[in-house]
N, C-alpha and C. Protein backbone atom coordinates (compact mmCIF):
# COMPACT_ATOMS: atom_id res chain seq x y z
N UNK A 1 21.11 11.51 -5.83
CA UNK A 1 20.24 12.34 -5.04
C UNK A 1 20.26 11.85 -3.61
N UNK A 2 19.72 12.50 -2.67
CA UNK A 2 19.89 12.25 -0.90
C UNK A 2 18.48 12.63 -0.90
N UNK A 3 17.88 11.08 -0.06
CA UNK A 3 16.55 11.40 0.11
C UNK A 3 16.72 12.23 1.41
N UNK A 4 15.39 12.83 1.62
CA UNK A 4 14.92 13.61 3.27
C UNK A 4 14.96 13.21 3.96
N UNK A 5 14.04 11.67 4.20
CA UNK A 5 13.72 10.93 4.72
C UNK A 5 13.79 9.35 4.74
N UNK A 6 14.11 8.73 5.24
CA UNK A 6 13.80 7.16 5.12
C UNK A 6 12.58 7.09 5.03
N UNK A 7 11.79 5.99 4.13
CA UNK A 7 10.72 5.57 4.80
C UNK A 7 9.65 6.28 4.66
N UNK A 8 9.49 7.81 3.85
CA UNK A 8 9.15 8.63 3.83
C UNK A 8 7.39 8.49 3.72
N UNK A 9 6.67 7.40 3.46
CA UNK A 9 5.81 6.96 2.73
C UNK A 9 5.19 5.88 4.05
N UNK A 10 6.14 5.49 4.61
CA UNK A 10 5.30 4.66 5.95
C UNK A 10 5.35 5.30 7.28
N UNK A 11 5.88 6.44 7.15
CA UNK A 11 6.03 7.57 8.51
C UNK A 11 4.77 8.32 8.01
N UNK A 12 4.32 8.42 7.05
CA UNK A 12 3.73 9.08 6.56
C UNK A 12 2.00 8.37 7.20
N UNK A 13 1.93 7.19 6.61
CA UNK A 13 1.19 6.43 7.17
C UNK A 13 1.05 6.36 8.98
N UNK A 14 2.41 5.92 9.12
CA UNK A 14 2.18 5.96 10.66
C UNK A 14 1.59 7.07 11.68
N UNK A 15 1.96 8.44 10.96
CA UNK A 15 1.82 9.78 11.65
C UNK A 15 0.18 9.94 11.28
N UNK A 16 -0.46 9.73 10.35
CA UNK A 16 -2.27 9.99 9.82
C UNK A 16 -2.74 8.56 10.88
N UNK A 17 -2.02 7.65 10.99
CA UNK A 17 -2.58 6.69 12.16
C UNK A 17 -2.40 7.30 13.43
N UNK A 18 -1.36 7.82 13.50
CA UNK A 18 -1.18 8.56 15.13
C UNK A 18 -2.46 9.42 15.38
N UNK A 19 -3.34 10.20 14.90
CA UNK A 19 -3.83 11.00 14.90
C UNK A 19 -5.40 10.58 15.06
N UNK A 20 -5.45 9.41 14.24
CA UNK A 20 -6.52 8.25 14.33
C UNK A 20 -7.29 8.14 13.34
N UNK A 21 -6.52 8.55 12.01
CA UNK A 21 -6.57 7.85 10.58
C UNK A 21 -6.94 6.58 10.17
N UNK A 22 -7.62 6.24 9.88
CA UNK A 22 -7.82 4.92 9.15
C UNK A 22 -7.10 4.80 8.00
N UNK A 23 -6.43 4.27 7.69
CA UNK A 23 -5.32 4.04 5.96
C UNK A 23 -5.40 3.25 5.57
N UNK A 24 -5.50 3.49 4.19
CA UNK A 24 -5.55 2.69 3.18
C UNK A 24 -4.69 3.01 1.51
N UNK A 25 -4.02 2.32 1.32
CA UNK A 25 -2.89 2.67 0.54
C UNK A 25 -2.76 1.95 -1.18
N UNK A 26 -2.42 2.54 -1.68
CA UNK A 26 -2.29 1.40 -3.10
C UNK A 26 -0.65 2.31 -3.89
N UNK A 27 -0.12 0.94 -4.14
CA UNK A 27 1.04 1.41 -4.50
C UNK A 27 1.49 0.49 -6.05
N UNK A 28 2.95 0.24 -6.63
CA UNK A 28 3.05 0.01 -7.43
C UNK A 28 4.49 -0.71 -7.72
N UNK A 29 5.62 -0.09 -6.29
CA UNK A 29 6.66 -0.50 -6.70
C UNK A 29 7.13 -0.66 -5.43
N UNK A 30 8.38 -1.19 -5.10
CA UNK A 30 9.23 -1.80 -4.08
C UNK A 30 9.46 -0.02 -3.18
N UNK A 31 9.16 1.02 -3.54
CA UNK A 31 9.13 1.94 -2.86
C UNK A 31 7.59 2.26 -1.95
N UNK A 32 7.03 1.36 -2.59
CA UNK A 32 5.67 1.84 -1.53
C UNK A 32 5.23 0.01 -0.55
N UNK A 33 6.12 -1.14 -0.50
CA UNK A 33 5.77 -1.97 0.19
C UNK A 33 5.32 -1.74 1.67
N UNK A 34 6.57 -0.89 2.11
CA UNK A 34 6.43 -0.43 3.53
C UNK A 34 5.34 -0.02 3.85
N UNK A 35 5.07 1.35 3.07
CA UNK A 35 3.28 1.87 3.14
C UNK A 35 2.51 0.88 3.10
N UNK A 36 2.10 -0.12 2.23
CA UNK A 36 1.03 -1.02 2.05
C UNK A 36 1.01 -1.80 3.38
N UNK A 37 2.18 -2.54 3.73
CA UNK A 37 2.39 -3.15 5.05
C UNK A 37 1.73 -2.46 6.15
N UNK A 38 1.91 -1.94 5.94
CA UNK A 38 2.11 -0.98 7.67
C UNK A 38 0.64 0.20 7.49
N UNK A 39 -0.05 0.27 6.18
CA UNK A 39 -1.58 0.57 6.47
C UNK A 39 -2.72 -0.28 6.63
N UNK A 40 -3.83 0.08 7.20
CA UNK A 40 -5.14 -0.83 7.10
C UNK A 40 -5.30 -1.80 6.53
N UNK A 41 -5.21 -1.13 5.41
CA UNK A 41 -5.51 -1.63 3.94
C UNK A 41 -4.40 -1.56 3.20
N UNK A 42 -3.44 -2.22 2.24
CA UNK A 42 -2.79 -2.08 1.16
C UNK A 42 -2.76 -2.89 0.13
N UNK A 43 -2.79 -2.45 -0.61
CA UNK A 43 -2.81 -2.97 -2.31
C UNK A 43 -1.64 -2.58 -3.22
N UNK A 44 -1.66 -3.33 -3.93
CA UNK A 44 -0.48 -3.18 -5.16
C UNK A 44 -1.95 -2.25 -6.20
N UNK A 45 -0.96 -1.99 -7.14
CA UNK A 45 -2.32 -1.51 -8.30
C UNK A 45 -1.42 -1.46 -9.66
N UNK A 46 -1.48 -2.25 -10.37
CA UNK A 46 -0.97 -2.92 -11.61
C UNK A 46 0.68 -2.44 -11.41
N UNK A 47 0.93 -3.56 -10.56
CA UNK A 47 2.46 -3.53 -10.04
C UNK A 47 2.92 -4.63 -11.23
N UNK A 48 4.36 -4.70 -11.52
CA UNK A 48 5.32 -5.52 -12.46
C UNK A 48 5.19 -6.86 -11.87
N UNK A 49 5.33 -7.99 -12.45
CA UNK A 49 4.92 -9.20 -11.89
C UNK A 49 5.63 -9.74 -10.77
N UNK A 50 6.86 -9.68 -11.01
CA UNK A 50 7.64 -9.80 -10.24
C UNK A 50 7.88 -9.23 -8.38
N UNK A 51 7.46 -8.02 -8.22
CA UNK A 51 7.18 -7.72 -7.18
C UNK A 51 6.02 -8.61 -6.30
N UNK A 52 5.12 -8.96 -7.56
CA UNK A 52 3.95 -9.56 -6.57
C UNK A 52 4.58 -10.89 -5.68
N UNK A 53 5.36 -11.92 -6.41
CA UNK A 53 6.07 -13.05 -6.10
C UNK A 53 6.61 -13.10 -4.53
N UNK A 54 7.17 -11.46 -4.95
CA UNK A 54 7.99 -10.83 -3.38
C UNK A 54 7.44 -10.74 -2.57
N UNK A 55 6.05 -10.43 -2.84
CA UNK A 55 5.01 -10.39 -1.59
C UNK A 55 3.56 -10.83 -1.85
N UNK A 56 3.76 -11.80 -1.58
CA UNK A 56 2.60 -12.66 -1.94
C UNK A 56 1.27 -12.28 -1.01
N UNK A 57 1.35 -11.74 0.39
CA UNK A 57 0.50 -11.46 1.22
C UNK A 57 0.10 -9.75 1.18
N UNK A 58 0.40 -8.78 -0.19
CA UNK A 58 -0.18 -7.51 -0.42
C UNK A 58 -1.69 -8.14 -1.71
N UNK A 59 -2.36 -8.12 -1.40
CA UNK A 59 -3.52 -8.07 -2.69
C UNK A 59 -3.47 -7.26 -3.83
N UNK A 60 -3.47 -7.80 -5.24
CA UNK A 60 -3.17 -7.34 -5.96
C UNK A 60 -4.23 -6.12 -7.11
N UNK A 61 -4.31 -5.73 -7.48
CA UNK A 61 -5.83 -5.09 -8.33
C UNK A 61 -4.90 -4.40 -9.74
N UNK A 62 -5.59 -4.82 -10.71
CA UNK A 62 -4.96 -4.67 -12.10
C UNK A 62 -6.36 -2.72 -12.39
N UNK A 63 -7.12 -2.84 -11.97
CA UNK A 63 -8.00 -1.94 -12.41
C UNK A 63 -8.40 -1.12 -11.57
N UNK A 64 -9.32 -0.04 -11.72
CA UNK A 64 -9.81 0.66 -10.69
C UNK A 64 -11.25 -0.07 -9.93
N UNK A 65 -11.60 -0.74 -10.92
CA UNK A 65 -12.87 -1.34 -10.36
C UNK A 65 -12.72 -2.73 -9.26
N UNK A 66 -11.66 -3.19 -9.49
CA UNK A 66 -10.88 -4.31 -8.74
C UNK A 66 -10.49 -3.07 -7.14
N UNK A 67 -9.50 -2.32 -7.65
CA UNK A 67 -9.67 -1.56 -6.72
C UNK A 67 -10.38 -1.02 -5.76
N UNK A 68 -11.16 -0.57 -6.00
CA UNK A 68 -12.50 0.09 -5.17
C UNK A 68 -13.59 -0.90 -4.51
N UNK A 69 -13.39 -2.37 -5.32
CA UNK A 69 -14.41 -3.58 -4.78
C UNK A 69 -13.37 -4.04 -3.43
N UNK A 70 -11.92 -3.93 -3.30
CA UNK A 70 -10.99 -4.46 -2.43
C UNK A 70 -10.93 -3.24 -0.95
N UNK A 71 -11.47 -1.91 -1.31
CA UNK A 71 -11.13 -0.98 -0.52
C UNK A 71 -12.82 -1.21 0.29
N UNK A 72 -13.63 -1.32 -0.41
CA UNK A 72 -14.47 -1.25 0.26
C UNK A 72 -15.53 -2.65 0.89
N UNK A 73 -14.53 -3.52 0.68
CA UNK A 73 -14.87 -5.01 1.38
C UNK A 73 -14.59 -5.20 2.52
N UNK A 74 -15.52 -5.99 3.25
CA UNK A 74 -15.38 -6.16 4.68
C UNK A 74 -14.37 -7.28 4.61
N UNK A 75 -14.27 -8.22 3.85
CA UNK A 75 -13.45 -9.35 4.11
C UNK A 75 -11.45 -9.01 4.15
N UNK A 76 -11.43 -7.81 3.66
CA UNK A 76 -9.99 -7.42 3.39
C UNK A 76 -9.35 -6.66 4.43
């Protein structure tokens, strides 16, 4: 397959920031690092273990309740 876009997922991000978006992202696989990086906020959300290793500086959340305590913390 031929993607559209590169990147498709942190342009995506970047363009809702252009506008003056606040973002916040949760992803799962080596296709959404970029997004997590490059929003407000990013999170893994019961990503394979191995990815986490790769990026030790995305926060991780196995649940939704882990989730939602990480999105809506001042410390993150």
């Amino acid at each position: 397959y031929t993607l559209r876009q590169q990147n498709g997922k942190k342009k995506a991000v970047l363009a809702l920031q252009s506008l003056g978006f606040t973002v916040y992202a949760a992803g799962d696989s080596y296709n959404d690092v970029a997004m997590l990086q490059t929003a407000q906020k990013g999170f893994f959300f019961r990503p394979p273990a191995g990815i986490t290793k790769e990026f030790p500086g995305l926060p991780v959340t196995q649940n939704y309740e882990e989730l939602f305590n990480l999105l809506f913390s001042e410390t993150q």
